[in-house]
Protein backbone atom coordinates (compact mmCIF):
# COMPACT_ATOMS: atom_id res chain seq x y z
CA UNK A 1 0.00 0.00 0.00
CA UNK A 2 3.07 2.23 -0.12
CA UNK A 3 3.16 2.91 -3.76
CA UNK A 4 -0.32 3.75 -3.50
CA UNK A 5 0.24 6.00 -0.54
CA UNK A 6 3.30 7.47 -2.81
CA UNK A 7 1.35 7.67 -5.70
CA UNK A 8 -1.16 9.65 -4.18
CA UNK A 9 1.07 12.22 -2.46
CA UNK A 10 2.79 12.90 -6.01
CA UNK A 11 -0.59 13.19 -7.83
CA UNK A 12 -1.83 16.00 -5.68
CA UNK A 13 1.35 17.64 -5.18
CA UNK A 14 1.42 17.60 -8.64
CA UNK A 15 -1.64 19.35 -9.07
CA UNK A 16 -0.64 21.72 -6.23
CA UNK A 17 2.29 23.20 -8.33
CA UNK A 18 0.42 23.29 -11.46
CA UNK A 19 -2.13 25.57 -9.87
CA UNK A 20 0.73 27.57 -8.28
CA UNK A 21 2.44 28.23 -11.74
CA UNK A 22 -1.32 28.83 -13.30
CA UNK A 23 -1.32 31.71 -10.75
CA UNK A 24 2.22 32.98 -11.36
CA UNK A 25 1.98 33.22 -14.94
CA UNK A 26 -1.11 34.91 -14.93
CA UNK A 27 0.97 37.46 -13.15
CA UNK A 28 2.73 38.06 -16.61
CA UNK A 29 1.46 38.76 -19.99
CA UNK A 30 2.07 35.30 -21.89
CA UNK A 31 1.19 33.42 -25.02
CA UNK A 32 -2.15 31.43 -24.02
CA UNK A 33 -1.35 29.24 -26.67
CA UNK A 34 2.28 28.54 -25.84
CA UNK A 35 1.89 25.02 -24.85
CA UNK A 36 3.14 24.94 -21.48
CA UNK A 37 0.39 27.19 -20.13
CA UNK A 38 -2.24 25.30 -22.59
CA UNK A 39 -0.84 22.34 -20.63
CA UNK A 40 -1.56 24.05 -17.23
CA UNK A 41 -4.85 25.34 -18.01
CA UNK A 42 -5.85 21.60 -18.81
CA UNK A 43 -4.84 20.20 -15.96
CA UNK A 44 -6.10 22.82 -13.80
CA UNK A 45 -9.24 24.18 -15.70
CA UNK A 46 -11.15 21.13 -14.21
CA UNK A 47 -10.74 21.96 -10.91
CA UNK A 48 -11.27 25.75 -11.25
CA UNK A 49 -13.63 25.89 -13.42
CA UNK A 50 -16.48 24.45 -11.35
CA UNK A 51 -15.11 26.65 -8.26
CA UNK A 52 -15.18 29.58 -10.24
CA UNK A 53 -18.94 29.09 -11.16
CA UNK A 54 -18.86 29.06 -7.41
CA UNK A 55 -16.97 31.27 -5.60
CA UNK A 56 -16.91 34.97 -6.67
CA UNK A 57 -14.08 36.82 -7.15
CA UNK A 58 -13.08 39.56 -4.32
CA UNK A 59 -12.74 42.93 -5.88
CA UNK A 60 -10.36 41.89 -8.80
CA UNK A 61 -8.72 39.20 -7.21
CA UNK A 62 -9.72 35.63 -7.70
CA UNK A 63 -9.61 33.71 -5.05
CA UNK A 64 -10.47 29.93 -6.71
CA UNK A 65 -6.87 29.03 -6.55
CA UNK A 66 -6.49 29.42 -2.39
CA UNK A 67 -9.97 27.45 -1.88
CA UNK A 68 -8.36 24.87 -4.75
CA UNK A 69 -5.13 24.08 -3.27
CA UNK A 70 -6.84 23.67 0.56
CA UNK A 71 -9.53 21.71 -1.06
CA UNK A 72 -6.69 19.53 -2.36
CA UNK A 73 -5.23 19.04 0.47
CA UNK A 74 -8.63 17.81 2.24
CA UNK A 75 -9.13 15.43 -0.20
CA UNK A 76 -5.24 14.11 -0.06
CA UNK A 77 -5.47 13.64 3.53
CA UNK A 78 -8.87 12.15 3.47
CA UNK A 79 -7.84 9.78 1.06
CA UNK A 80 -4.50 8.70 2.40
CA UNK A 81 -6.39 8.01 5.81
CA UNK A 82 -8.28 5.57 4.19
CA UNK A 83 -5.17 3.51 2.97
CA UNK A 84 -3.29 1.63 5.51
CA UNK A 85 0.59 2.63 5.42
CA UNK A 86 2.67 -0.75 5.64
């Protein structure tokens, strides 16, 4: 159940730092259709997406990213407490 346990932990880390690179390119005027940030908004898009339909945005500033990665981490801990470490 290790690997599992492993697997897990990379997966949402994973998806951690893609949101956190979403965010800091959006700090900077770039190519949407360079494929590194196509890449990102794929992987990410799916989780924001919904929360944006959600959560409003504060003044200019969205916030969908913050509630993302603490959501993620919920659901990693939640699911790693239902596998039994060896």
């Amino acid at each position: 159940m290790l690997i599992a346990h492993n697997f897990i932990r990379l997966l949402f880390d994973l998806l951690s730092l893609a949101i956190l690179l979403r965010v800091i390119l959006s700090w900077f005027r770039v190519n949407p259709f360079h494929p590194v940030v196509a890449f990102l908004d794929q992987i990410t898009e799916p989780i924001l997406g919904p929360l944006r339909r959600v959560i409003p945005p504060i003044g200019m500033i969205d916030v969908t990213p913050i509630v993302a990665l603490v959501l993620l981490q919920v659901v990693e801990a939640i699911l790693l407490s239902l596998i039994p470490r060896a």
